[in-house]
PDB file of N, CA and C in Angstrom:
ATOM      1  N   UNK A   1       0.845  -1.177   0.000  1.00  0.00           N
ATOM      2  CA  UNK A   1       0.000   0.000   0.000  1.00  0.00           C
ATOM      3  C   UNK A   1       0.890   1.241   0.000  1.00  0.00           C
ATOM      4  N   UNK A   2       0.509   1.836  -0.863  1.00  0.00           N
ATOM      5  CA  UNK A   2       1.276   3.530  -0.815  1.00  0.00           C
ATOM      6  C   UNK A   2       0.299   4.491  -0.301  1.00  0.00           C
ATOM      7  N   UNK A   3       1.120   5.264   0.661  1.00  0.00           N
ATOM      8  CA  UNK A   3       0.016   6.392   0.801  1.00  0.00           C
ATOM      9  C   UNK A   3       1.019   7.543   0.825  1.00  0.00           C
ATOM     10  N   UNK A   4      -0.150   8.908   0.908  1.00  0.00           N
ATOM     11  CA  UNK A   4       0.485  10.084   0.997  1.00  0.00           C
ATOM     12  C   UNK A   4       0.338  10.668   2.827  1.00  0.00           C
ATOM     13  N   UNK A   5       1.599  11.435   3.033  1.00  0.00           N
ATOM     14  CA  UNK A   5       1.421  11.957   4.076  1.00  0.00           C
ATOM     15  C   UNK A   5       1.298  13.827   4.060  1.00  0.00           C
ATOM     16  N   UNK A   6       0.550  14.412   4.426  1.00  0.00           N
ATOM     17  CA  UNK A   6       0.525  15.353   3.927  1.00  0.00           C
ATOM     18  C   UNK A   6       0.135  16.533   5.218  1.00  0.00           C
ATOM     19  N   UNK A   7       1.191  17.236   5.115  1.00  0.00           N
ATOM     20  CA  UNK A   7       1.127  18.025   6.532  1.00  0.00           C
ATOM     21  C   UNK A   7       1.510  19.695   6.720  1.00  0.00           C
ATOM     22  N   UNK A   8       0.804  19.979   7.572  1.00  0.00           N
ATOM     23  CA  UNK A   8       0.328  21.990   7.230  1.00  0.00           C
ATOM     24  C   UNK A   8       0.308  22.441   8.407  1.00  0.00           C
ATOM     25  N   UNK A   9       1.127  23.988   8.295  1.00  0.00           N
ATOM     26  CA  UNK A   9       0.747  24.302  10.069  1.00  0.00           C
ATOM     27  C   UNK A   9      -0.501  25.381   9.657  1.00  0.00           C
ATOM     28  N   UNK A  10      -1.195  25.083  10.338  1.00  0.00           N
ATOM     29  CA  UNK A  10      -2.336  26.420  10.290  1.00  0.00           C
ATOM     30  C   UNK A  10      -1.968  27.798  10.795  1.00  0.00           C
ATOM     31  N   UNK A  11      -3.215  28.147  10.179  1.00  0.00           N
ATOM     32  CA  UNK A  11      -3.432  30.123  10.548  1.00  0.00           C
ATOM     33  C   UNK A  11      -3.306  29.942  11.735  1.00  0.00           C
ATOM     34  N   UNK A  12      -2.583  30.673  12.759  1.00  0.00           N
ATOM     35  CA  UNK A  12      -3.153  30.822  14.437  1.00  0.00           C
ATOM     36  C   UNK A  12      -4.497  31.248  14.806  1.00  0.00           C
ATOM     37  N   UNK A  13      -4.800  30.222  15.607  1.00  0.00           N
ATOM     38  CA  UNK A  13      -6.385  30.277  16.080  1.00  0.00           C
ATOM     39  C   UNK A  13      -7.417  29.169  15.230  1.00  0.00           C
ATOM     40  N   UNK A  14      -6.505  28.646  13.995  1.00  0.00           N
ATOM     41  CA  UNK A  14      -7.385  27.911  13.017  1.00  0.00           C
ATOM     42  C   UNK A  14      -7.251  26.579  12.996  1.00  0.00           C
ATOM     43  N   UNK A  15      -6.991  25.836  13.830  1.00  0.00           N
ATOM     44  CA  UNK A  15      -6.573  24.607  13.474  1.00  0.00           C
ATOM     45  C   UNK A  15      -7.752  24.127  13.718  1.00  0.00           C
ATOM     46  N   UNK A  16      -8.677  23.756  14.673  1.00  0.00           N
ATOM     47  CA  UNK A  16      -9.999  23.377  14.374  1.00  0.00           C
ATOM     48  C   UNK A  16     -10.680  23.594  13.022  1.00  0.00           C
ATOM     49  N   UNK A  17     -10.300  24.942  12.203  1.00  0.00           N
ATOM     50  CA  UNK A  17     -11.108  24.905  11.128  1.00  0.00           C
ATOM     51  C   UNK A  17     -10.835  24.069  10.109  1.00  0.00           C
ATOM     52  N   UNK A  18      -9.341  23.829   9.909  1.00  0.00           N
ATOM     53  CA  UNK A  18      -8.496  23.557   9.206  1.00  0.00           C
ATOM     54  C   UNK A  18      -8.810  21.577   9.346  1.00  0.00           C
ATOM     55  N   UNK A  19      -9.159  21.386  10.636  1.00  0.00           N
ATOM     56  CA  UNK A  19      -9.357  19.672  10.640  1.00  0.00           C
ATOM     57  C   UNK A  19     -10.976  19.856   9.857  1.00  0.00           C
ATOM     58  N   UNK A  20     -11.533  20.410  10.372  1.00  0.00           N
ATOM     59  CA  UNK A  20     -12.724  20.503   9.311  1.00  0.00           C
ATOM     60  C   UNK A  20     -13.146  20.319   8.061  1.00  0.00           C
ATOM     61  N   UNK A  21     -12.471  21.407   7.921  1.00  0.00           N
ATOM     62  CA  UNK A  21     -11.695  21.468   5.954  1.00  0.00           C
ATOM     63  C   UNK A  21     -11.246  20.305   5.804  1.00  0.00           C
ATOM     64  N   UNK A  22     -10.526  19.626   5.874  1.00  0.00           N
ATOM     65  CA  UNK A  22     -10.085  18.062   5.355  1.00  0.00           C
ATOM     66  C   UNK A  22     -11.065  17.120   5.569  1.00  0.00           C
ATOM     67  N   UNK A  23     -11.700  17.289   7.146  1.00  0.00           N
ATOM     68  CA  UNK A  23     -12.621  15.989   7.208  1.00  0.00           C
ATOM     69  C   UNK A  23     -13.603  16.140   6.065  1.00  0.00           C
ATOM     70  N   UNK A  24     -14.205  17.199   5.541  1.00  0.00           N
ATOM     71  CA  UNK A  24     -15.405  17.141   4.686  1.00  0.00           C
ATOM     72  C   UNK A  24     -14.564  17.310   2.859  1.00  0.00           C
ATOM     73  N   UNK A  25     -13.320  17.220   2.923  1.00  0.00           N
ATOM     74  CA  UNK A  25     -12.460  16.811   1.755  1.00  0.00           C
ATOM     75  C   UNK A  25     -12.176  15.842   1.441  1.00  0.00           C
ATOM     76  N   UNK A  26     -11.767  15.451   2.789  1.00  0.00           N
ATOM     77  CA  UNK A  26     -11.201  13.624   2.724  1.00  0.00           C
ATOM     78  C   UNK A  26     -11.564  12.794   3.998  1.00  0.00           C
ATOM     79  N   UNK A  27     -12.858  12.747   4.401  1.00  0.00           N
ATOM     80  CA  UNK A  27     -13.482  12.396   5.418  1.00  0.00           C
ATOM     81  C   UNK A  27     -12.619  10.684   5.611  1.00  0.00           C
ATOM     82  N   UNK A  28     -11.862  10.281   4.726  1.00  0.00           N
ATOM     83  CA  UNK A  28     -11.401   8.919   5.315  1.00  0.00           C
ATOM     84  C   UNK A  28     -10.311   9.069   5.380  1.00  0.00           C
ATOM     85  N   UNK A  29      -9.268  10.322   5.658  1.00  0.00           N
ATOM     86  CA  UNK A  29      -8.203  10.463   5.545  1.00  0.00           C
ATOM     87  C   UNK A  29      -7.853   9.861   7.071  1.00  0.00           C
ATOM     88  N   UNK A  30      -6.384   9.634   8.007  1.00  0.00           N
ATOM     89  CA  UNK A  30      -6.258   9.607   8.940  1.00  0.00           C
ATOM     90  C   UNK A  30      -6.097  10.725   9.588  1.00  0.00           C
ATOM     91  N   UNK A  31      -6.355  11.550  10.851  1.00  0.00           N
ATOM     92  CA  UNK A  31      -5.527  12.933  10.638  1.00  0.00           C
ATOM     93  C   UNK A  31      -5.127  13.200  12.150  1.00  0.00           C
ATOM     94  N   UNK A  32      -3.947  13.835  12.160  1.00  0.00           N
ATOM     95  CA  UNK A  32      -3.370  13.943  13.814  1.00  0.00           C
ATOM     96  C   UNK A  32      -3.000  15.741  13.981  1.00  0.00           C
ATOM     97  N   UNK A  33      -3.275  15.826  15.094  1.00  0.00           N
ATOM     98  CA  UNK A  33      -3.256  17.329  15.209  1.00  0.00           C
ATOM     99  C   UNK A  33      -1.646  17.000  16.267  1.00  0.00           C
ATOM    100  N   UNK A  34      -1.071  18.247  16.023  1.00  0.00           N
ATOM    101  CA  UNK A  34       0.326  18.381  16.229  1.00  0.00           C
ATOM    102  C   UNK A  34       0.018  18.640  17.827  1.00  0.00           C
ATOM    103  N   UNK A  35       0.748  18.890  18.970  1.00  0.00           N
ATOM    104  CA  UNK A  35       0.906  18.648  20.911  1.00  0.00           C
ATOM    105  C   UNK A  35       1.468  19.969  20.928  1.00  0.00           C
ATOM    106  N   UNK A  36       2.562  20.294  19.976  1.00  0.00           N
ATOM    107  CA  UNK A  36       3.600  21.942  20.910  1.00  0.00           C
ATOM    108  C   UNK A  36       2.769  22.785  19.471  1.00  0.00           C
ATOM    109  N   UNK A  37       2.334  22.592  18.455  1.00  0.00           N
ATOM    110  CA  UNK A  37       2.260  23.471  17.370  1.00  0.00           C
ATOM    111  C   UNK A  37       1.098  23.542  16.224  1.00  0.00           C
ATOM    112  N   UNK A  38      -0.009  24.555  15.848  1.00  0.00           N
ATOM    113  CA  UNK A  38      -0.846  24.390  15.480  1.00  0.00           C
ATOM    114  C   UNK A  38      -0.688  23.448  14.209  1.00  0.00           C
ATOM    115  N   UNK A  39      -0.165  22.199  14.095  1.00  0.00           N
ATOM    116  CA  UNK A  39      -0.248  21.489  13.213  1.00  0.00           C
ATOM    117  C   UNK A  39      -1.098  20.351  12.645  1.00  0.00           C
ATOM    118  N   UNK A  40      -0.999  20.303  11.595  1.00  0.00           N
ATOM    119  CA  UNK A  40      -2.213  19.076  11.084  1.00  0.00           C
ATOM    120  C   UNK A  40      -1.084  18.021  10.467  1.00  0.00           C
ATOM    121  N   UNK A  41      -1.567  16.805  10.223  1.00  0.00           N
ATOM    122  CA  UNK A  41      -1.238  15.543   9.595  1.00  0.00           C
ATOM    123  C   UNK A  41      -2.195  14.906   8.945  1.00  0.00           C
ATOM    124  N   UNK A  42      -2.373  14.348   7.776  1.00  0.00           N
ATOM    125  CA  UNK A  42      -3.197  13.400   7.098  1.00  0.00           C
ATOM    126  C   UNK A  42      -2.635  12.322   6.310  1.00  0.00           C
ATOM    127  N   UNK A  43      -3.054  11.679   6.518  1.00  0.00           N
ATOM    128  CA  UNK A  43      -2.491  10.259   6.077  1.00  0.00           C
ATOM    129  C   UNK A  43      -3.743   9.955   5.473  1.00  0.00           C
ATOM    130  N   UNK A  44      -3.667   9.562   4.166  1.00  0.00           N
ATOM    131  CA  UNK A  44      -4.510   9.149   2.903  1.00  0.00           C
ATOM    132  C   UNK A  44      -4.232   8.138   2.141  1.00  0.00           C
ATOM    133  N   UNK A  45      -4.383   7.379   1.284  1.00  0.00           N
ATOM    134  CA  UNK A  45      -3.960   6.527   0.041  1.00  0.00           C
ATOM    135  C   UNK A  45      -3.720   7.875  -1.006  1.00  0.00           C
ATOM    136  N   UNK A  46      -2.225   7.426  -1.594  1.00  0.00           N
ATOM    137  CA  UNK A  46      -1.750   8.280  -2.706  1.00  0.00           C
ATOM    138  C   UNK A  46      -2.353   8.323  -3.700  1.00  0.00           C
ATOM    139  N   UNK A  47      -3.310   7.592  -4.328  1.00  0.00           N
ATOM    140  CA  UNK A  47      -3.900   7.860  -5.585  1.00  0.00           C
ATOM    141  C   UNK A  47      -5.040   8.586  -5.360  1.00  0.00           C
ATOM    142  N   UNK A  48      -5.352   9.500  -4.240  1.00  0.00           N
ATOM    143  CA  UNK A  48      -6.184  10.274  -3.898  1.00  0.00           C
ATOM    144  C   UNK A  48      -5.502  11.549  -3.908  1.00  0.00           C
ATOM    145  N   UNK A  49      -6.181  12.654  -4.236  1.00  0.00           N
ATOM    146  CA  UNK A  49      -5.822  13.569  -4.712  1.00  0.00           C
ATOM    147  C   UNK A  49      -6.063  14.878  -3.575  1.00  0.00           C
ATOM    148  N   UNK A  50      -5.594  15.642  -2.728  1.00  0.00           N
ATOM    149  CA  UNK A  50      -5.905  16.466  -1.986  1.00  0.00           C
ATOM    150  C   UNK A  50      -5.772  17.682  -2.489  1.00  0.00           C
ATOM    151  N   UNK A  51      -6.925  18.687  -2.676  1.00  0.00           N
ATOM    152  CA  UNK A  51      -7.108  19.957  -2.935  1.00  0.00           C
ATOM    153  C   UNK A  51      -5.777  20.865  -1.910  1.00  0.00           C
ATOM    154  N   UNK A  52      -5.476  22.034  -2.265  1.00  0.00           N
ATOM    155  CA  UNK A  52      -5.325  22.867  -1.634  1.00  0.00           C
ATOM    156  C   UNK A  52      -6.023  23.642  -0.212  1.00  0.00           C
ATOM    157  N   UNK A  53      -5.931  23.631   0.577  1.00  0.00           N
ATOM    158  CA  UNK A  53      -7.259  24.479   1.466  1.00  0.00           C
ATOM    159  C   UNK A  53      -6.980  26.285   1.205  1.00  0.00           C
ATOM    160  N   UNK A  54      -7.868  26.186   1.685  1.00  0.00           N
ATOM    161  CA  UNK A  54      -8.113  28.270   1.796  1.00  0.00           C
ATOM    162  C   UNK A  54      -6.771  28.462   2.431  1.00  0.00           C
ATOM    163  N   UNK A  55      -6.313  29.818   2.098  1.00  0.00           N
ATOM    164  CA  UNK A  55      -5.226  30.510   2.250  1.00  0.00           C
ATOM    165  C   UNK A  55      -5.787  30.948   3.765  1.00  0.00           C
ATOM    166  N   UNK A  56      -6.857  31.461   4.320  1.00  0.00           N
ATOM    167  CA  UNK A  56      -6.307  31.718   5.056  1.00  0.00           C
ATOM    168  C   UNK A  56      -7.009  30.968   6.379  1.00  0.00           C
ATOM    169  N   UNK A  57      -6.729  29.641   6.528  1.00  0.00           N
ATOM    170  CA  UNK A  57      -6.616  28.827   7.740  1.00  0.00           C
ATOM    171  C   UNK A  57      -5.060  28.192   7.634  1.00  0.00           C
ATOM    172  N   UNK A  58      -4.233  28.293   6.970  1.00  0.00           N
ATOM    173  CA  UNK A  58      -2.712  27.720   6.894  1.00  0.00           C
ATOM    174  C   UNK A  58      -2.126  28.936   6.781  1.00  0.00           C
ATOM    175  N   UNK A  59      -1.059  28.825   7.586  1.00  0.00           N
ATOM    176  CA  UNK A  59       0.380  29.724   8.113  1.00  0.00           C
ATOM    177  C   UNK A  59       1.368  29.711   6.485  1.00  0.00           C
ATOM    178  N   UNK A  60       1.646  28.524   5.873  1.00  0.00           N
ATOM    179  CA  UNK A  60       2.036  28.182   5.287  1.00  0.00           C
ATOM    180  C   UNK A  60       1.442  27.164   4.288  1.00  0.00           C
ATOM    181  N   UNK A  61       2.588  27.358   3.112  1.00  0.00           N
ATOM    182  CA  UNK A  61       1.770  26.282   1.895  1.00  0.00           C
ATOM    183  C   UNK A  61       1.672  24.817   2.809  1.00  0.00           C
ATOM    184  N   UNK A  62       1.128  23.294   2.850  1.00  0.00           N
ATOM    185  CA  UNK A  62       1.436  22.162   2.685  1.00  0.00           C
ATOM    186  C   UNK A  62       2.305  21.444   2.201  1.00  0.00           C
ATOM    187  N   UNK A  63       2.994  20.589   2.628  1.00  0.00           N
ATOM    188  CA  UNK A  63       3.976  19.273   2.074  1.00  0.00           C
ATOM    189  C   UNK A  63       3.513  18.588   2.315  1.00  0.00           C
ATOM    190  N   UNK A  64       3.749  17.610   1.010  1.00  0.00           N
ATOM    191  CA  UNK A  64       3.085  16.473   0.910  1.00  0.00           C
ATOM    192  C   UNK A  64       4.201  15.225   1.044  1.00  0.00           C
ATOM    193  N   UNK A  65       4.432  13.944   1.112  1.00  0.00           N
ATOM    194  CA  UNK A  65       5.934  13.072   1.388  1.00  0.00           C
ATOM    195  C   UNK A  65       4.440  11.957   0.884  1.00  0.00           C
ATOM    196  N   UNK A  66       5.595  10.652   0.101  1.00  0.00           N
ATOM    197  CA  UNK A  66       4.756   9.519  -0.025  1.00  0.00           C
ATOM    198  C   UNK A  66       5.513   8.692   0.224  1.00  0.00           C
ATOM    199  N   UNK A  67       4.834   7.356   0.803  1.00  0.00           N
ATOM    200  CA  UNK A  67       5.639   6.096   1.730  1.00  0.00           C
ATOM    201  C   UNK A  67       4.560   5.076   1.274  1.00  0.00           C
ATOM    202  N   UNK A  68       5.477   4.366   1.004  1.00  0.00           N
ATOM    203  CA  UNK A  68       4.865   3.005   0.942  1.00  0.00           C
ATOM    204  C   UNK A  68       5.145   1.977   2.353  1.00  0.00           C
ATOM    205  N   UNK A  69       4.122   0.769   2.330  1.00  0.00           N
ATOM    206  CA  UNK A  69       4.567   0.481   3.327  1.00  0.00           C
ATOM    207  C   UNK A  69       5.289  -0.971   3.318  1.00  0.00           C
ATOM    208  N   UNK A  70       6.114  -1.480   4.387  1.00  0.00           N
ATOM    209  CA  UNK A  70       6.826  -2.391   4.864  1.00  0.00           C
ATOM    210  C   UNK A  70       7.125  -2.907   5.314  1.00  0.00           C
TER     211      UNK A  70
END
């Protein structure tokens, strides 16, 4: 299985919105919210395609990394 990992720090104050935004994008994605930093994580299957979100709930663009597994 290959998947994508794909991870964003949010707007400050937005990270609730920002898990939102994905759940109703990729409602089967996996997703982990970051402990010291408004961050998101999603873990998806790579042949799924993730939109961009709104500019302004992310601090910064997204990176995306793909792993297969082993």
């Amino acid at each position: 299985m290959t998947v994508t990992m794909w991870e964003v720090r949010a707007a400050p104050g937005r990270l609730d919105d920002l898990i939102a935004y994905v759940r109703g994008v990729l409602p089967t994605a996996t997703l982990y919210r970051g402990t010291a930093e408004e961050r998101l994580v999603a873990i998806f299957p790579a042949d799924v395609a993730m939109p961009g979100p709104p500019a302004e709930l992310v601090a910064r663009a997204p990176h995306a990394w793909t792993f297969e597994q082993v």
